[in-house]
C-alpha atoms as a PDB file:
ATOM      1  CA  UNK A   1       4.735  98.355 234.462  1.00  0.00           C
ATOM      2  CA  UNK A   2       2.094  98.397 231.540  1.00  0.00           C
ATOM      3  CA  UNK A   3       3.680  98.788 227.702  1.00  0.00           C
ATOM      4  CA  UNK A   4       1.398  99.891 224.616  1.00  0.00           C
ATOM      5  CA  UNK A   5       2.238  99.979 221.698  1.00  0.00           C
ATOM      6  CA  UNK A   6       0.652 100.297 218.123  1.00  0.00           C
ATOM      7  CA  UNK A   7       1.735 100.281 214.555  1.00  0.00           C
ATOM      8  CA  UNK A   8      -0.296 100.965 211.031  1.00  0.00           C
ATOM      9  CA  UNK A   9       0.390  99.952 207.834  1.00  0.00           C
ATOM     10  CA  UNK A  10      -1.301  97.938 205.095  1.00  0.00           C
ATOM     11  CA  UNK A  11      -1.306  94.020 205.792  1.00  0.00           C
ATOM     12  CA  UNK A  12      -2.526  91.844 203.072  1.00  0.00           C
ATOM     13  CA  UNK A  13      -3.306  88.556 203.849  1.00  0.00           C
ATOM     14  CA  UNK A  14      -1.462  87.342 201.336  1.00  0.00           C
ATOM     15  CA  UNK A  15       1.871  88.863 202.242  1.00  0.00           C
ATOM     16  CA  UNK A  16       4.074  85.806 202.750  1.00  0.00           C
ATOM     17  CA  UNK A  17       6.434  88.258 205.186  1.00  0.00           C
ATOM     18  CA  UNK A  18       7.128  87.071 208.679  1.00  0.00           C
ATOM     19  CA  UNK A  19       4.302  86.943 211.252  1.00  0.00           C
ATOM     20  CA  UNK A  20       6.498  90.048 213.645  1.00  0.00           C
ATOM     21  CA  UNK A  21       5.619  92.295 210.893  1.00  0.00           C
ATOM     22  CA  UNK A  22       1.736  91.740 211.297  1.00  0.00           C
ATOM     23  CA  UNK A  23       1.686  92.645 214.663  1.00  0.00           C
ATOM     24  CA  UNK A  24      -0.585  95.815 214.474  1.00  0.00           C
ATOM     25  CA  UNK A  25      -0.951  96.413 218.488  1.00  0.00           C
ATOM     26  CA  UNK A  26       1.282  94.922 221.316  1.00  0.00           C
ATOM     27  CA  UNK A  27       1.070  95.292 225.308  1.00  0.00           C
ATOM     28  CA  UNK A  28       3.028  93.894 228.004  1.00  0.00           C
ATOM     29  CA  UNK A  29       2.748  93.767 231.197  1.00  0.00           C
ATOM     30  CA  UNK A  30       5.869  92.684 233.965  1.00  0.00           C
ATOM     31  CA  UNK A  31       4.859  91.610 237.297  1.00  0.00           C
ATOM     32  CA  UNK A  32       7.376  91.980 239.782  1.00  0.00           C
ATOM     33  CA  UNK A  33       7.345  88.889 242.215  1.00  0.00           C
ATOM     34  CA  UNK A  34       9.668  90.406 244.793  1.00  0.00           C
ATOM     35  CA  UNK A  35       7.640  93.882 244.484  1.00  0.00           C
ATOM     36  CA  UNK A  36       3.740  93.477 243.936  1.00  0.00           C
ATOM     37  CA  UNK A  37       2.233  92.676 247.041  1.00  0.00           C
ATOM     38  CA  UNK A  38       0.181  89.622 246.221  1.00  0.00           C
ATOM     39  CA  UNK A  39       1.059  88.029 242.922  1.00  0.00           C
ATOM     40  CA  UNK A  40      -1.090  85.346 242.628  1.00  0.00           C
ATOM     41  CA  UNK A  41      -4.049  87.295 242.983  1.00  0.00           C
ATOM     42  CA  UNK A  42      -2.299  89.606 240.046  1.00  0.00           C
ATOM     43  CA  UNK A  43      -1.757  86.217 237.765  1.00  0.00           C
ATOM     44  CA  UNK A  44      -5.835  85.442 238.900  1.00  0.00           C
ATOM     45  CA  UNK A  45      -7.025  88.860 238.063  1.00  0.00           C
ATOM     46  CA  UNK A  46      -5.435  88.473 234.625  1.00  0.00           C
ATOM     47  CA  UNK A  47      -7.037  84.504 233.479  1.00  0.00           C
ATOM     48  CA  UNK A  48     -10.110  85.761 234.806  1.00  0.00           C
ATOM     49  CA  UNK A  49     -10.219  88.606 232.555  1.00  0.00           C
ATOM     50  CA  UNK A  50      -8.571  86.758 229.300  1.00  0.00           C
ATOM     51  CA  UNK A  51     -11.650  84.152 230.273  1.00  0.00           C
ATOM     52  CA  UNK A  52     -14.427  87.034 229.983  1.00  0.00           C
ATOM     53  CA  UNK A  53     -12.485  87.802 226.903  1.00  0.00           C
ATOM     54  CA  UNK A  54     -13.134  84.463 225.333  1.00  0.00           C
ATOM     55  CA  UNK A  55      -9.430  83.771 224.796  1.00  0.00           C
ATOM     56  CA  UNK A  56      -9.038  80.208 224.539  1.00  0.00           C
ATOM     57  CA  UNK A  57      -5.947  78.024 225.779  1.00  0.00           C
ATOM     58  CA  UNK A  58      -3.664  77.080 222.925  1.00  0.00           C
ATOM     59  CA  UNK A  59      -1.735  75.645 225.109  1.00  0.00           C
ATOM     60  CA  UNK A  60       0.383  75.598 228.143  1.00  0.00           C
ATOM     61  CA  UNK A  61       3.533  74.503 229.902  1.00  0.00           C
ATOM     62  CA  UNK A  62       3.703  73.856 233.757  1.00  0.00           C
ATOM     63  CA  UNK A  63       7.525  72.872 235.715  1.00  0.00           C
ATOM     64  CA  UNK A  64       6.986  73.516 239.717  1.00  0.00           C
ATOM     65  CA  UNK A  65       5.049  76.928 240.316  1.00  0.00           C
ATOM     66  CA  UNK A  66       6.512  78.301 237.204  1.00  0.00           C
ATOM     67  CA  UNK A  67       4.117  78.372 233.555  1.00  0.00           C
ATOM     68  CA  UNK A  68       3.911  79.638 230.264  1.00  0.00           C
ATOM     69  CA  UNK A  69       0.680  79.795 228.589  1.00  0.00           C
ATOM     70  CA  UNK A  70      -0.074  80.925 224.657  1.00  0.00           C
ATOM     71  CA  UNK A  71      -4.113  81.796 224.101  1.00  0.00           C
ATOM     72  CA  UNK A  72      -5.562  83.007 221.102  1.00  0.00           C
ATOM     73  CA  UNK A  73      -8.802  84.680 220.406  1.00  0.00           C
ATOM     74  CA  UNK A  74     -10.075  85.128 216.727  1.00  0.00           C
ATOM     75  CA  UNK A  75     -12.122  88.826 216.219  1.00  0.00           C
ATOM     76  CA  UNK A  76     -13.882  90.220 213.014  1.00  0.00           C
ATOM     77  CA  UNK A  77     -11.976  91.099 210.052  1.00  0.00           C
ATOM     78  CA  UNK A  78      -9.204  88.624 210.460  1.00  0.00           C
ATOM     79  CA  UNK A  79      -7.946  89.770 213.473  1.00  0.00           C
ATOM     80  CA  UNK A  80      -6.756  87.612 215.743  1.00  0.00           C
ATOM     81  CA  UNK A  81      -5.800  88.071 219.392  1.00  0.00           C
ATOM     82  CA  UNK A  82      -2.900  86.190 220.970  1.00  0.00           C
ATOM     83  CA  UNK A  83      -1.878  86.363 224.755  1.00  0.00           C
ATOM     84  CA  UNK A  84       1.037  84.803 226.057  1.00  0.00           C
ATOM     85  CA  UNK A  85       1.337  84.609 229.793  1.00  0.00           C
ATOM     86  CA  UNK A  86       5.187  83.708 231.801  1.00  0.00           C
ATOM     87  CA  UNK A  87       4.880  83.209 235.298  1.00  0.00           C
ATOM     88  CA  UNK A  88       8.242  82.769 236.997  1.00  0.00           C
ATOM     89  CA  UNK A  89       8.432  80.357 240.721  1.00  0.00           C
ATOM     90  CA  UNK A  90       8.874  83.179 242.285  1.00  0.00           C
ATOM     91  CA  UNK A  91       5.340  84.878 241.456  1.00  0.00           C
ATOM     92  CA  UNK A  92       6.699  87.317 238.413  1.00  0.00           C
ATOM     93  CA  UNK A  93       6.405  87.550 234.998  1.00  0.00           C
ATOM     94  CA  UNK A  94       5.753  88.710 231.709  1.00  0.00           C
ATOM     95  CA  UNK A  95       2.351  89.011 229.747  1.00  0.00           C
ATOM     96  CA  UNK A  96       1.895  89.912 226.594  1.00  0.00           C
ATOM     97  CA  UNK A  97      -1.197  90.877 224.210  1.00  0.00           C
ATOM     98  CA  UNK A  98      -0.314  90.821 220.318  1.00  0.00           C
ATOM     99  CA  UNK A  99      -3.399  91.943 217.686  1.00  0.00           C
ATOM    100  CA  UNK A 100      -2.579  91.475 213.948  1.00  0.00           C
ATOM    101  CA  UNK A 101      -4.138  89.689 210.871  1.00  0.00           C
ATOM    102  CA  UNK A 102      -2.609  86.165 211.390  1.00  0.00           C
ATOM    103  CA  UNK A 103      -3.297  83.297 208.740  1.00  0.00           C
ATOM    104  CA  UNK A 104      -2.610  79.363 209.941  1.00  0.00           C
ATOM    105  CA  UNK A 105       0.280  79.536 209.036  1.00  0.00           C
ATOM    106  CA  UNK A 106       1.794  82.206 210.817  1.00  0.00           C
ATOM    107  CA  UNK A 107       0.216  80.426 213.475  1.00  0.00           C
ATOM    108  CA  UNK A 108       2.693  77.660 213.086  1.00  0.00           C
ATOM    109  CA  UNK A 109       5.378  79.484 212.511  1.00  0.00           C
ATOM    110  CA  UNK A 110       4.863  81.007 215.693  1.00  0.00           C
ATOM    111  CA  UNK A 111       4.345  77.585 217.366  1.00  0.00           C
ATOM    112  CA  UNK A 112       7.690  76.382 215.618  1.00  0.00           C
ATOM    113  CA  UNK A 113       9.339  79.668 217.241  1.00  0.00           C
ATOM    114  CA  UNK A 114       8.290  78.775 220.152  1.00  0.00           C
ATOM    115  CA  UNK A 115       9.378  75.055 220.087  1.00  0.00           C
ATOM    116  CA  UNK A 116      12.623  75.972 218.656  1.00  0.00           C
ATOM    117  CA  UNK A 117      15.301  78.201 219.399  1.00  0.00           C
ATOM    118  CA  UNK A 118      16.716  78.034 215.724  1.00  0.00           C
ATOM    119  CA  UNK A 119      13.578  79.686 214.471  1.00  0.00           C
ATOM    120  CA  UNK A 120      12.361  83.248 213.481  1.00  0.00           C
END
């Protein structure tokens, strides 16, 4: 299953609103474990193609066969490209691709969100 989405609207750099509402394009993908013949080769497929994208590990979290791992690529204009891929133990998951016009600190704010539970 393959989600696209897209949203327009002006986005100053400036604007000190949360980082959700400079999201300007967002896919997902879910990977059935149980369902899609060969999984791995699915995950595989995907790093190789986020690696030809020059996405670069922000970083990543590993507990048996199961991982989640946050990249980020930075485009022209201030865009910024962030991938997030979950793979579950038993071979499923979740990725997905936000676009939007990011600054550093959104950037931490989204690592903070990610870190704690409490957060935005």
């Amino acid at each position: 299953f393959l989600f696209t989405a897209s949203f327009s609207g002006s986005h100053d750099s400036d604007d000190k609103t949360s980082w959700l509402n400079k999201i300007t394009s967002l896919r997902c993908l879910i990977v059935d474990g149980k369902k899609t013949v060969d999984p791995t080769q699915e995950w595989n497929d995907l790093n190789a193609s986020l690696r030809a994208d020059h996405f670069e590990e922000w970083f990543s979290v590993r507990k048996g066969k199961g991982r989640v791992q946050l990249l980020s690529r930075d485009d022209r204009d201030n865009i910024e490209d962030i991938a997030c891929v979950i793979v579950g133990d038993d071979g499923g998951g979740l990725f997905f691709h936000l676009r939007g016009h990011f600054t550093a600190a959104d950037r931490a704010r989204m690592e903070a969100a990610l870190q704690d539970h409490d957060s935005e």
